[in-house]
Protein backbone atom coordinates (compact mmCIF):
# COMPACT_ATOMS: atom_id res chain seq x y z
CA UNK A 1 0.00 0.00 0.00
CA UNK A 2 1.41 3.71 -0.78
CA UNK A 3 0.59 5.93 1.52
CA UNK A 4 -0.63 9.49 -0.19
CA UNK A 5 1.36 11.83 1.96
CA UNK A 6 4.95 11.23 2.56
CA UNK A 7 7.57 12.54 5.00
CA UNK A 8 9.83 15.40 4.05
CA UNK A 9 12.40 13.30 3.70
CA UNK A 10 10.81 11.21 0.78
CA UNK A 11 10.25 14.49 -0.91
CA UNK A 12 13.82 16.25 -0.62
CA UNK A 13 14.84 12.41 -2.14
CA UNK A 14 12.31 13.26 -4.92
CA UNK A 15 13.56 16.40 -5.52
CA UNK A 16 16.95 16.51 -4.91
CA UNK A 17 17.30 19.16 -2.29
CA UNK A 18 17.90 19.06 1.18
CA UNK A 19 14.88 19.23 4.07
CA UNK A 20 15.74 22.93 4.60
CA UNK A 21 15.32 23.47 1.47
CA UNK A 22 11.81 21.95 1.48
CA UNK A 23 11.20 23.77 4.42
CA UNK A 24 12.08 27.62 3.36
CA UNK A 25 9.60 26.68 0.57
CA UNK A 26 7.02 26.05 2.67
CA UNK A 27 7.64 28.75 4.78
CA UNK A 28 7.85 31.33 1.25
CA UNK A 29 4.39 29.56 0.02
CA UNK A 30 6.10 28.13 -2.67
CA UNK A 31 4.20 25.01 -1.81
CA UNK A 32 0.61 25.42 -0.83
CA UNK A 33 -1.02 24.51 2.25
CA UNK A 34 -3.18 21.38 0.57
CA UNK A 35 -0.09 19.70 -0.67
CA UNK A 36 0.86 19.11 3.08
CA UNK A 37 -0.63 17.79 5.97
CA UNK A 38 1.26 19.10 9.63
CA UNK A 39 1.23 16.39 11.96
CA UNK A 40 3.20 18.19 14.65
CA UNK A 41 5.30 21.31 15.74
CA UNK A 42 7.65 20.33 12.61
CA UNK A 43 6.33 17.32 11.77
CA UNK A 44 4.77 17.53 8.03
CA UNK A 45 3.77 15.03 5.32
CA UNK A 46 3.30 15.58 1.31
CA UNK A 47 1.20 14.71 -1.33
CA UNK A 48 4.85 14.59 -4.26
CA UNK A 49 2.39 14.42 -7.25
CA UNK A 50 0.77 17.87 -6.12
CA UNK A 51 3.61 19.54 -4.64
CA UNK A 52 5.68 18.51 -8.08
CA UNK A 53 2.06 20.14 -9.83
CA UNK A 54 2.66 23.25 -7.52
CA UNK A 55 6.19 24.11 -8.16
CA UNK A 56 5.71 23.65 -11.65
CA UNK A 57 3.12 26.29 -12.13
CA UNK A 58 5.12 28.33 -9.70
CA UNK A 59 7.62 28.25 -12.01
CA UNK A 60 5.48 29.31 -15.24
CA UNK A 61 6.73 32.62 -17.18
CA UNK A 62 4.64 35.46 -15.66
CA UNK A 63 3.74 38.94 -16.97
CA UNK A 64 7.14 40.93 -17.19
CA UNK A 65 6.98 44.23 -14.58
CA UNK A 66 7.60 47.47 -16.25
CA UNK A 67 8.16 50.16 -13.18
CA UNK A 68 7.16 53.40 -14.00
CA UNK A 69 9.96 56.19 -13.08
CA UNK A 70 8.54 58.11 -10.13
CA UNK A 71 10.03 62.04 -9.48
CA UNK A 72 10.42 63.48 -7.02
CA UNK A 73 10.53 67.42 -6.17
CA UNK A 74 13.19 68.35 -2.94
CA UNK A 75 12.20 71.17 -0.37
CA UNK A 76 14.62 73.41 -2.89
CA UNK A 77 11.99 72.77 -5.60
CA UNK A 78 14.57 71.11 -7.78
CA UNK A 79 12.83 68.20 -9.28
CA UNK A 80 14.71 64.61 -10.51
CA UNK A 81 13.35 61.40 -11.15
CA UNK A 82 14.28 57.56 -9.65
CA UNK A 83 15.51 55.88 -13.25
């Protein structure tokens, strides 16, 4: 029988990374709360197939950011601008 959710140690295996690793992403969101189950103060176990799901649309191309250039005027009145 396969169990469904796995300890973190099964996943870092599956992933190559280390448990911290898994862990910082967990703490960043980078894997969401229903691919995990917490069974204790640090004690968590994952669904692979959905985290693996989760980190791959993480990691889609998203909408490039174009900032738009903000000025600024100093108590002199001289004015510049933040590009």
């Amino acid at each position: 029988m396969t169990d469904k959710y796995l300890p973190i140690e099964d996943l870092a295996d599956h992933l190559s990374v280390t448990v911290s690793t898994i862990r910082g992403w967990v703490k960043q969101g980078h894997i969401p709360s229903d691919c995990y189950i917490k069974v204790g103060a640090k004690t968590y176990r994952f669904d692979i197939p959905a985290v693996v799901d989760a980190l791959k649309k993480g990691s889609e191309p998203k909408e490039e950011f174009t900032p738009t250039p903000t000025t600024f005027t100093t108590t002199d009145g001289y004015e510049f601008d933040d590009r």
